[in-house]
Protein backbone atom coordinates (compact mmCIF):
# COMPACT_ATOMS: atom_id res chain seq x y z
CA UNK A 1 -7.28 -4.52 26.23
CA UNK A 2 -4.43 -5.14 24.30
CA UNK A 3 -2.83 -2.38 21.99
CA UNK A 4 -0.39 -3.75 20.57
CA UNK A 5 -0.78 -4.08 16.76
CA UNK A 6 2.05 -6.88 16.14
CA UNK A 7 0.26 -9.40 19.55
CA UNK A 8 -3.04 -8.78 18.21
CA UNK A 9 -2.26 -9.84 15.05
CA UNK A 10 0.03 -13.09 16.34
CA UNK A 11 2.77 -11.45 14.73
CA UNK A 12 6.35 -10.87 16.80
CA UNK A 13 8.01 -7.40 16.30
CA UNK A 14 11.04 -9.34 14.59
CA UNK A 15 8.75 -10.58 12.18
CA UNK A 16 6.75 -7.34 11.39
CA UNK A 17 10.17 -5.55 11.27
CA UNK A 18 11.33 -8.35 8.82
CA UNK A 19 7.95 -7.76 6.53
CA UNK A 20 8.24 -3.85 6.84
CA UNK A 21 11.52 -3.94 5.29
CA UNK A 22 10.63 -6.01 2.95
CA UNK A 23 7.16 -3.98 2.06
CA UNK A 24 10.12 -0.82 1.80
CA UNK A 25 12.24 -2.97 -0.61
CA UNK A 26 9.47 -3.92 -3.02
CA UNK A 27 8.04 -0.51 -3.17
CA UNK A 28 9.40 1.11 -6.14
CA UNK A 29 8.51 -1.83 -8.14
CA UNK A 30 5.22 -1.46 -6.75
CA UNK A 31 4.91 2.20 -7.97
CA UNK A 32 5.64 1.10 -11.21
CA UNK A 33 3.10 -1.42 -11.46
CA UNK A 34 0.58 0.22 -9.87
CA UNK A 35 1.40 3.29 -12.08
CA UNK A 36 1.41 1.63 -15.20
CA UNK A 37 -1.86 -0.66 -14.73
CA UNK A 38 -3.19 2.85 -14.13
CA UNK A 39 -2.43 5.05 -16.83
CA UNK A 40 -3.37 2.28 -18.98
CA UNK A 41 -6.80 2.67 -17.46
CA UNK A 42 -6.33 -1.87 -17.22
CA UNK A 43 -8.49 -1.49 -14.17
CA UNK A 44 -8.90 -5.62 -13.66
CA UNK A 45 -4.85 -5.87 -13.39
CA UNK A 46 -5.04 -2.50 -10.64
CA UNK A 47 -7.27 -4.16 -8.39
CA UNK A 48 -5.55 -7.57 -8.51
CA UNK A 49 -1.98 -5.23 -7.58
CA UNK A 50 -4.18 -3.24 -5.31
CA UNK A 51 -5.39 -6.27 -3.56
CA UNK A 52 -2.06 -8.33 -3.25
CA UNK A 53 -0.39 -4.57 -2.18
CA UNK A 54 -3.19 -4.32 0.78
CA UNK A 55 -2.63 -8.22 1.84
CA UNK A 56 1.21 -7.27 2.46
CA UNK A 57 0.64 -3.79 4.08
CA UNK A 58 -2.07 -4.89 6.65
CA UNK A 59 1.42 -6.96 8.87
CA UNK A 60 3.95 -3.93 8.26
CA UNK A 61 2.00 -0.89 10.59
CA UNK A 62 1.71 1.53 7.61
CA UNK A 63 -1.72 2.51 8.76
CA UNK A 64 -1.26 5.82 5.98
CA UNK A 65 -0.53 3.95 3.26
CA UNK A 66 -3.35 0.82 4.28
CA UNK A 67 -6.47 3.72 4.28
CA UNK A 68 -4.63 5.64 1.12
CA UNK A 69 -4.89 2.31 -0.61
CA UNK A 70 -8.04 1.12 0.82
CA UNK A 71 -9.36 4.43 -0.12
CA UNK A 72 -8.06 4.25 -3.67
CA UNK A 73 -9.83 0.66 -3.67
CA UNK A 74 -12.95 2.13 -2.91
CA UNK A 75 -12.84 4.96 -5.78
CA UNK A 76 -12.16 2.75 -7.99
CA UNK A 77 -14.85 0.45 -7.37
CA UNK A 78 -17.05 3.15 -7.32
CA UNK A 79 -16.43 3.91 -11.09
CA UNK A 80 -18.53 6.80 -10.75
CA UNK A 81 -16.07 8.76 -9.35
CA UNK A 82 -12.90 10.00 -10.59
CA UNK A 83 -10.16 8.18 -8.69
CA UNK A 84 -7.21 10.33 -9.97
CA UNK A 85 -7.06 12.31 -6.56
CA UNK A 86 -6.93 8.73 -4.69
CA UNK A 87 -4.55 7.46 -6.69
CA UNK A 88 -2.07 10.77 -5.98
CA UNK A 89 -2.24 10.36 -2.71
CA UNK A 90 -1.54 6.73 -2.37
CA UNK A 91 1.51 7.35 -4.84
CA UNK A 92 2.93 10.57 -2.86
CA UNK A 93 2.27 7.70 0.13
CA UNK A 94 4.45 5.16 -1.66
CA UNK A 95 6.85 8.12 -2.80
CA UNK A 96 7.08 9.12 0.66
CA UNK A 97 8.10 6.15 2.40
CA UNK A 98 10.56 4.97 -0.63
CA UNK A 99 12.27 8.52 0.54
CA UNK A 100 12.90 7.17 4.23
CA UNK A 101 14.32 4.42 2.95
CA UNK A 102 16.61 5.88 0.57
CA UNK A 103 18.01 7.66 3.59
CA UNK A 104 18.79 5.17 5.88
């Protein structure tokens, strides 16, 4: 059985260590989208960032941040539920890994 996240997915470490840095470049700018398609409650615009966010993630082995965003997803398409402690979470995520790249 293979276990290794990069073969299975076809991908070669360069490559995933390529996208992961760029996934850790294009962060903050994700925050801030993100951020402001929430607190402008412009849910259609979230889910399109959420979406295009997830599609990048799922080559870069951030399985935190792919279930806190996958979670957020959910909550939000849930609408019954009040996604506010989802979104925290996959923003203290984001804020997180912005942090261990602002110190290397």
């Amino acid at each position: 059985v293979e276990t290794n996240t990069d073969a299975r997915l076809g991908l070669d470490k360069t490559l995933s260590s390529s996208m992961y840095k760029m996934l850790l470049a294009e962060l903050p700018n994700t925050k801030i989208a993100l951020t402001k398609s929430y607190n402008k409650k412009d849910w259609e615009t979230l889910r399109d960032e959420l979406h295009r966010f997830l599609g990048g993630i799922s080559y870069c082995n951030v399985p935190q941040l792919q279930a806190l965003t996958i979670e957020f997803q959910k909550s939000l398409k849930e609408q019954d539920n009040d996604p506010s402690d989802d979104f925290e979470a996959l923003i203290n995520e984001i804020d997180s890994l912005i942090s261990i790249e602002n110190k290397s």
